[in-house]
Protein backbone atom coordinates (compact mmCIF):
# COMPACT_ATOMS: atom_id res chain seq x y z
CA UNK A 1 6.15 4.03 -15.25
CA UNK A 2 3.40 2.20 -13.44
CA UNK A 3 1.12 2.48 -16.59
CA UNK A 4 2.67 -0.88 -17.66
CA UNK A 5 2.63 -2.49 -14.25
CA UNK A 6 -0.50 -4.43 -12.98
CA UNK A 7 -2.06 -2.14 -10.12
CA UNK A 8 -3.48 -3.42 -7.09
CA UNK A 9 -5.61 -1.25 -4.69
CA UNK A 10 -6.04 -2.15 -1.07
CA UNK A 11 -8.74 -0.93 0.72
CA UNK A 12 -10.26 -0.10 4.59
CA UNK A 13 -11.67 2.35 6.29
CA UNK A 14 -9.33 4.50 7.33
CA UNK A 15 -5.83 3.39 5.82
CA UNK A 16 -4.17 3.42 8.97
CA UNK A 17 -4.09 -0.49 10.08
CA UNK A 18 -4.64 -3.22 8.30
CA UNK A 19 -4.63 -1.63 4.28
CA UNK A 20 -1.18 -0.07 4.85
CA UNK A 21 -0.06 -3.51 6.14
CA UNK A 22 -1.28 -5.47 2.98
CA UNK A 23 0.02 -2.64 0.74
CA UNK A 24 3.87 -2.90 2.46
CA UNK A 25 3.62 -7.07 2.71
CA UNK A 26 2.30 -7.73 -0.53
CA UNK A 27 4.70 -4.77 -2.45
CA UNK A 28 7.81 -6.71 -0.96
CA UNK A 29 5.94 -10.08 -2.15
CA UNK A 30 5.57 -8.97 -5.81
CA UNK A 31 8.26 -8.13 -8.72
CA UNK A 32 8.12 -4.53 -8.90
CA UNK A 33 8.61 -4.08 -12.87
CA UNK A 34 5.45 -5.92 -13.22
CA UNK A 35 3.02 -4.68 -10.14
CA UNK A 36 2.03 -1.47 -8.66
CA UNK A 37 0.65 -2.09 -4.72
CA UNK A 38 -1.45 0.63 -3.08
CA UNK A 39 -3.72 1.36 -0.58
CA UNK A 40 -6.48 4.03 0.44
CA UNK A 41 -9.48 4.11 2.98
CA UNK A 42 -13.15 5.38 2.90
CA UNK A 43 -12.17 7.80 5.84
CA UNK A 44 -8.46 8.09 5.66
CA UNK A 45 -6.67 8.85 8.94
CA UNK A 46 -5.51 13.22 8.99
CA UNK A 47 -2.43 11.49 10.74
CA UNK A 48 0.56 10.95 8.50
CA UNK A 49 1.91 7.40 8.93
CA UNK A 50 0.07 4.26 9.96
CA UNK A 51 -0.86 2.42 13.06
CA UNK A 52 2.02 2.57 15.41
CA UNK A 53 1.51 -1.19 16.42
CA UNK A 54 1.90 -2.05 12.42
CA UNK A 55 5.09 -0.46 11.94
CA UNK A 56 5.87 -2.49 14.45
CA UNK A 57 4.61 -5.72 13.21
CA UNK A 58 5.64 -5.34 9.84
CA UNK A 59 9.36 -3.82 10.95
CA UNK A 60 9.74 -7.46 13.62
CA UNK A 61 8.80 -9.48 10.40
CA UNK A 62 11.51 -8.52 8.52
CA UNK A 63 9.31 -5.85 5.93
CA UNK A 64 11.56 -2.73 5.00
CA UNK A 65 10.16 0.36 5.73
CA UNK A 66 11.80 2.99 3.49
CA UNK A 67 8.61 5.85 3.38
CA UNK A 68 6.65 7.15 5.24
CA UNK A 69 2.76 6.24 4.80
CA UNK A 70 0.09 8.88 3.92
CA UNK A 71 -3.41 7.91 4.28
CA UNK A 72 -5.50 8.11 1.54
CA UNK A 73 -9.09 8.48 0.20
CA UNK A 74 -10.90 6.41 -1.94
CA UNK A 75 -11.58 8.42 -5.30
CA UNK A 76 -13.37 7.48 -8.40
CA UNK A 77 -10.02 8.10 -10.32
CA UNK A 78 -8.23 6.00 -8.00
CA UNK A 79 -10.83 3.13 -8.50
CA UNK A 80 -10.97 3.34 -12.17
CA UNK A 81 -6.90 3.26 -12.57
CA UNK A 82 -6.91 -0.18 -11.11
CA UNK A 83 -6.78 -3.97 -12.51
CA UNK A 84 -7.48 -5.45 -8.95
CA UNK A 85 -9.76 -3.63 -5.71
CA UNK A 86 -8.96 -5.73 -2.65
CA UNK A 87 -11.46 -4.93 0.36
CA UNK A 88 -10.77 -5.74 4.53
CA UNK A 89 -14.48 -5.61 4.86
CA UNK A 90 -17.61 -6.32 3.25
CA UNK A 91 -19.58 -3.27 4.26
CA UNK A 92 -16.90 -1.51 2.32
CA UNK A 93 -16.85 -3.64 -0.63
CA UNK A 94 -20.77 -3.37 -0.86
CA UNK A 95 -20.70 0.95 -0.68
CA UNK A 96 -18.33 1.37 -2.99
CA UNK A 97 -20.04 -1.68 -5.36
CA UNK A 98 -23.27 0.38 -4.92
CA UNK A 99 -21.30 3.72 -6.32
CA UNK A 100 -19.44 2.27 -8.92
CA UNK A 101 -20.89 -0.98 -10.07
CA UNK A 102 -18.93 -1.37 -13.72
CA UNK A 103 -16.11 -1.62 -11.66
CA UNK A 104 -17.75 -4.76 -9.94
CA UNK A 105 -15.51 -7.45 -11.97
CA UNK A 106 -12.33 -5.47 -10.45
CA UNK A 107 -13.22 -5.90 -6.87
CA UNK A 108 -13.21 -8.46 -4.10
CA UNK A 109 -12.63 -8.98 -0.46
CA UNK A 110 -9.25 -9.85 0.34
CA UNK A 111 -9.96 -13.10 2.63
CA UNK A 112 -11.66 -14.13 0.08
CA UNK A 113 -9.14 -17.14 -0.46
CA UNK A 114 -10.23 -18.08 3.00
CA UNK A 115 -13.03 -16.27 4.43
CA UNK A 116 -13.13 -17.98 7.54
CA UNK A 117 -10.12 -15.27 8.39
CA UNK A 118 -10.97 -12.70 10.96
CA UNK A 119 -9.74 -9.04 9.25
CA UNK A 120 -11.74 -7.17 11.63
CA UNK A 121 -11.03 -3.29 12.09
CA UNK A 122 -8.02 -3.96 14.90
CA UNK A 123 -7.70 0.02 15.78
CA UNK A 124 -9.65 -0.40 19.52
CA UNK A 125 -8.46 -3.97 19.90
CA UNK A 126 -6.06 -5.09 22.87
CA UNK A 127 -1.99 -6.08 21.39
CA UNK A 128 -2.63 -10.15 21.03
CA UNK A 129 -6.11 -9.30 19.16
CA UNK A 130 -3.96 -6.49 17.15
CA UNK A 131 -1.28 -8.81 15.95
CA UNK A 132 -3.96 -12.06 14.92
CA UNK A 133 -5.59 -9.35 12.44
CA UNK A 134 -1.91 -8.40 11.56
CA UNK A 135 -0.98 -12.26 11.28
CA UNK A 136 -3.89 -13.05 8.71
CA UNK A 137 -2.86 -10.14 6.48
CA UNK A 138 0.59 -12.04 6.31
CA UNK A 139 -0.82 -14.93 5.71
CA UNK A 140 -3.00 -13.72 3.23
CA UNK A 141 -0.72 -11.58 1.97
CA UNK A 142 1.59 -14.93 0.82
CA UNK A 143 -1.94 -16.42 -0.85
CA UNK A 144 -2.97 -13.18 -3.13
CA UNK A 145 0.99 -12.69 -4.17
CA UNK A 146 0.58 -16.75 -5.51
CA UNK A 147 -2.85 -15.71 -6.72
CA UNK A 148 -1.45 -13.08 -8.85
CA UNK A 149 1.60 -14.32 -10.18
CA UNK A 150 0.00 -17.95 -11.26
CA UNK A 151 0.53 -18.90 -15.02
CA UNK A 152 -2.36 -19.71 -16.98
């Protein structure tokens, strides 16, 4: 059961690009009995599935794709069930910071390890802008999977 399992949320605006990518990466990156990945979005695509383009991407860089994606909403249940909030964007981070700030400690933007990345929203951008956002997920994908699975 996942109430064992460290659980990390992964969070956008919609859940159709770029948290769905970081949910799929960093799930294949971690040990399973020991880490629950998810994702959800402030205004979750109706759309079943995610992005077209990163089914793609993730499919070409060798990611298994065994389900089929469901966009979903940030809840207050969701928040509160989690060890770890990982954010795309600040503006994000800060609303849902304003609406639950005990869960402050939890939460954090995921370039953080670099934020000098570029994670903007890549739903209206062109293919080679599309896969750089999609390339700096990867890569910072790799750094939050060594994050979370350093000894003390």
């Amino acid at each position: 059961m996942n109430e064992d399992k460290y659980k990390l949320l992964i969070v956008c605006q919609a859940n159709y690009c770029r948290s769905p990518a970081a949910e799929v990466i960093i799930d294949q990156l971690l040990p399973h009995d020991k880490y629950f990945v998810n994702s959800a979005g402030l205004k979750p695509k109706s759309e079943p599935n995610m992005d077209p383009r990163t089914r793609k991407y993730l499919i070409q860089n060798g990611f298994q794709m065994n389900k089929i994606h469901n966009p979903k909403l940030v809840t207050s249940m969701l928040l509160k069930q989690q060890d770890k909030i990982l954010f795309m964007d600040l503006s994000i981070m800060d609303k849902i910071r304003n609406q639950y700030p005990k869960l402050t400690d939890k939460m954090e933007l995921f370039n953080s390890p670099d934020g000098h990345v570029n994670l903007s929203d890549p739903f209206l951008l062109k293919k080679d802008q599309y896969e750089e956002i999609m390339n700096n997920i990867h890569m910072l994908s790799k750094t939050w999977k060594n994050i979370l699975t350093k000894k003390p």
